[in-house]
N, C-alpha and C. Protein backbone atom coordinates (compact mmCIF):
# COMPACT_ATOMS: atom_id res chain seq x y z
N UNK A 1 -9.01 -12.41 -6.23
CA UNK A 1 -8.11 -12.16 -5.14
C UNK A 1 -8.89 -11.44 -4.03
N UNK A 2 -9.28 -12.16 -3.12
CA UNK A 2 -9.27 -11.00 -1.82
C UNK A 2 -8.77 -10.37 -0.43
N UNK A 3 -8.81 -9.39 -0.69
CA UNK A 3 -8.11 -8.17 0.46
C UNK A 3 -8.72 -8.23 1.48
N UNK A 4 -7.86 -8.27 2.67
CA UNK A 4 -8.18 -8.54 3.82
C UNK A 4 -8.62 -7.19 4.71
N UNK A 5 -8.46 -6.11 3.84
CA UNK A 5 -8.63 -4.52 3.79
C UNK A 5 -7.57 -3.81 3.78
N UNK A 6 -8.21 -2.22 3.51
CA UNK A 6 -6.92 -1.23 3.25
C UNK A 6 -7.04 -0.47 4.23
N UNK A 7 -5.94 -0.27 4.89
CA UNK A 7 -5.74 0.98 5.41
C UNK A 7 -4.64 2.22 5.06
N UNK A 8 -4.69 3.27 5.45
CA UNK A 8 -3.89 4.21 5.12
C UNK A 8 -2.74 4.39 5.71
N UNK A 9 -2.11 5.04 4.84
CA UNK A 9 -0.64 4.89 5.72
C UNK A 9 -0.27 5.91 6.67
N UNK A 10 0.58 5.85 7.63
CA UNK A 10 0.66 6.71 9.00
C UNK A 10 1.21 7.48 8.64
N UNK A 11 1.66 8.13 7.47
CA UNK A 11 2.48 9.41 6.98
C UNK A 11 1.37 9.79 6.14
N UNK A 12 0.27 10.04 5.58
CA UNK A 12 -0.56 10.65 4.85
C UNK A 12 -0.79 11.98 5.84
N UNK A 13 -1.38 12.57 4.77
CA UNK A 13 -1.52 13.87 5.03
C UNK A 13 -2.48 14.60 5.43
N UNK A 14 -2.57 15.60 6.02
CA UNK A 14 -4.17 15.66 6.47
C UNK A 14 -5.48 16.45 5.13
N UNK A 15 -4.62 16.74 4.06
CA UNK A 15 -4.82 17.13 3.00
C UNK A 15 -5.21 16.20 2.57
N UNK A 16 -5.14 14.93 2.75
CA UNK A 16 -6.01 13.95 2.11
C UNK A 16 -5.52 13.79 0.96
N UNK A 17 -3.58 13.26 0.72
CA UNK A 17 -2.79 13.07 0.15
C UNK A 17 -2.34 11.34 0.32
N UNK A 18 -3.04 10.46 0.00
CA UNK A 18 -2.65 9.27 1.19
C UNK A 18 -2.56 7.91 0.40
N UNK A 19 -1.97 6.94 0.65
CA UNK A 19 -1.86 5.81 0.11
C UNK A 19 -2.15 4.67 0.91
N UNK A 20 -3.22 3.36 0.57
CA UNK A 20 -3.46 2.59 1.35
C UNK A 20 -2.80 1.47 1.37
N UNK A 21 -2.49 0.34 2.35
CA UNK A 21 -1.80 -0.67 2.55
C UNK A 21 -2.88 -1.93 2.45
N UNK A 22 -2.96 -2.65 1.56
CA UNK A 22 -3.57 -4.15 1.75
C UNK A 22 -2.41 -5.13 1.99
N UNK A 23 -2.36 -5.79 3.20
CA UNK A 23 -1.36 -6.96 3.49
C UNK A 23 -1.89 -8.00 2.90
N UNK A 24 -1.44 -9.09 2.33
CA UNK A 24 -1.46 -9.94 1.55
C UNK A 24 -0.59 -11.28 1.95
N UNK A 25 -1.55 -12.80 1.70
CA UNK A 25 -0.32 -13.60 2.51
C UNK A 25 0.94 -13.95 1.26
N UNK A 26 0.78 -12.95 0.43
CA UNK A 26 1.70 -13.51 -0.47
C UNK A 26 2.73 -11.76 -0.60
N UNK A 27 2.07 -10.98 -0.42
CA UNK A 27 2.84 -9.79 0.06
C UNK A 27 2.05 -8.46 0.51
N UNK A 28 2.12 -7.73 -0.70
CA UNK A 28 0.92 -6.54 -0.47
C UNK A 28 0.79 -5.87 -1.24
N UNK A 29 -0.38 -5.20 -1.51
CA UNK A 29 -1.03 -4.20 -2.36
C UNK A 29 -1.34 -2.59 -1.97
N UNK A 30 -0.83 -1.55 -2.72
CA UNK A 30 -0.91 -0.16 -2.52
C UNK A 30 -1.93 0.62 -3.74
N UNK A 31 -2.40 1.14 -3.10
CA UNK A 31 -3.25 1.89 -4.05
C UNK A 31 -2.99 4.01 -3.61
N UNK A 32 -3.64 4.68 -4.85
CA UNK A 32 -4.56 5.91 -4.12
C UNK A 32 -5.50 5.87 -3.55
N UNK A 33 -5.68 6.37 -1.99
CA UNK A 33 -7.08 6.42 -1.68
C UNK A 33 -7.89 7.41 -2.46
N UNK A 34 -7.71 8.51 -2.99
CA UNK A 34 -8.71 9.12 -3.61
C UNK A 34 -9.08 8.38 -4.66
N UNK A 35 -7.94 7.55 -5.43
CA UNK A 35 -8.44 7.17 -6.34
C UNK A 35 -8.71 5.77 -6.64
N UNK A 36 -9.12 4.81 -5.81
CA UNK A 36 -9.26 3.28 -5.49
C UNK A 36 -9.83 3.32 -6.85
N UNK A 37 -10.59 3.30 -7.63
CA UNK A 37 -11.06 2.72 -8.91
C UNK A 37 -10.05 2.51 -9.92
N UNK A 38 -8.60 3.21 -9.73
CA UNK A 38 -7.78 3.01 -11.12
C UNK A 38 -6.88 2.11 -10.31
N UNK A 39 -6.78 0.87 -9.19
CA UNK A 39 -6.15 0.24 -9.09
C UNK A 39 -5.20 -0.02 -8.63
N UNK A 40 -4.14 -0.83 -8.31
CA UNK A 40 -3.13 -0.80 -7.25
C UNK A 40 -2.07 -1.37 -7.47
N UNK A 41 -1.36 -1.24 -7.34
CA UNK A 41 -0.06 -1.70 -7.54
C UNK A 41 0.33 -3.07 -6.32
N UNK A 42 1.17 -4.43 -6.86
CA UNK A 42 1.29 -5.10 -5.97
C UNK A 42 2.68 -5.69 -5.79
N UNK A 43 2.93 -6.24 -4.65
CA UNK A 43 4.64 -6.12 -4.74
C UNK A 43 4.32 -8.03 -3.71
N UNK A 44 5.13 -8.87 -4.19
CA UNK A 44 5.14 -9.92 -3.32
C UNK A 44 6.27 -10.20 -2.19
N UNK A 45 6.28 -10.86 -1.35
CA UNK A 45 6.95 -10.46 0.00
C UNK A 45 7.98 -10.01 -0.26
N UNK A 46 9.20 -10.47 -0.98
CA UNK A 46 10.44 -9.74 -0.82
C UNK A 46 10.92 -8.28 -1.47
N UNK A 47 10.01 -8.26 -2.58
CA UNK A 47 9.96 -7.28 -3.51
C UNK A 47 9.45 -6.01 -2.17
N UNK A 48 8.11 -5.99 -0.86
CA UNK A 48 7.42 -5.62 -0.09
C UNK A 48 8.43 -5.24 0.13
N UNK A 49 9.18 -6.09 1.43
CA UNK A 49 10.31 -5.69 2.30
C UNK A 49 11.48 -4.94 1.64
N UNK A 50 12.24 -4.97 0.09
CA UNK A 50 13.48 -4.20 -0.24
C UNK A 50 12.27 -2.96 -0.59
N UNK A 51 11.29 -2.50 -0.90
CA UNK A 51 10.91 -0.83 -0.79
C UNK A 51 10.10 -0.52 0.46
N UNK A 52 9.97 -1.11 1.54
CA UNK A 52 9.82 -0.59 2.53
C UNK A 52 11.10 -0.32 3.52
N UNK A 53 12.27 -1.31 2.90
CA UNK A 53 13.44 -0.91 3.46
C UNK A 53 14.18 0.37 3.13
N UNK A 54 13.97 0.42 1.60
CA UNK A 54 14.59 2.00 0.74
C UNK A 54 13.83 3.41 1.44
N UNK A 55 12.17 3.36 1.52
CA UNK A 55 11.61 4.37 2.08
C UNK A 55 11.51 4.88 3.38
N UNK A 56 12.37 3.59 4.34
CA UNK A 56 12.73 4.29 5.63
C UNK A 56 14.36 4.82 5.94
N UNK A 57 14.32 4.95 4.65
CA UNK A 57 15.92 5.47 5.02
C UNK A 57 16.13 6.77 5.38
C-alpha cells in the first residue's frame, strides 16, 4: 500500500501530542507521530467521514 504522505493534524499540540493524517483513494490512515513504527489505524471513505463527523461536534 502506498501513502501519499502524513501530515499532522491542526489540533496537535505544541507538546508534541499529535496524530497524522494519510489520505487515501480508498479513505485514510491515522497513526502516532511519536510513534509511526507501531502502526496505524485505517478507516475507508465512509467509515472516514461518520468519525470525522462525531469529532467535530
Amino acid at each position: 500500500m502506498e501513502v501519499a504522505g502524513w501530515r499532522k493534524s491542526s489540533h496537535s499540540t505544541a507538546s508534541g501530542e499529535c496524530v497524522e493524517v494519510a489520505d487515501m483513494e480508498s479513505g485514510a490512515l491515522i497513526r502516532d507521530s511519536k510513534q509511526p513504527e507501531l502502526g496505524h489505524l485505517s478507516f475507508v471513505s465512509g467509515e472516514w467521514s461518520l468519525f470525522l463527523a462525531s469529532v467535530k461536534l
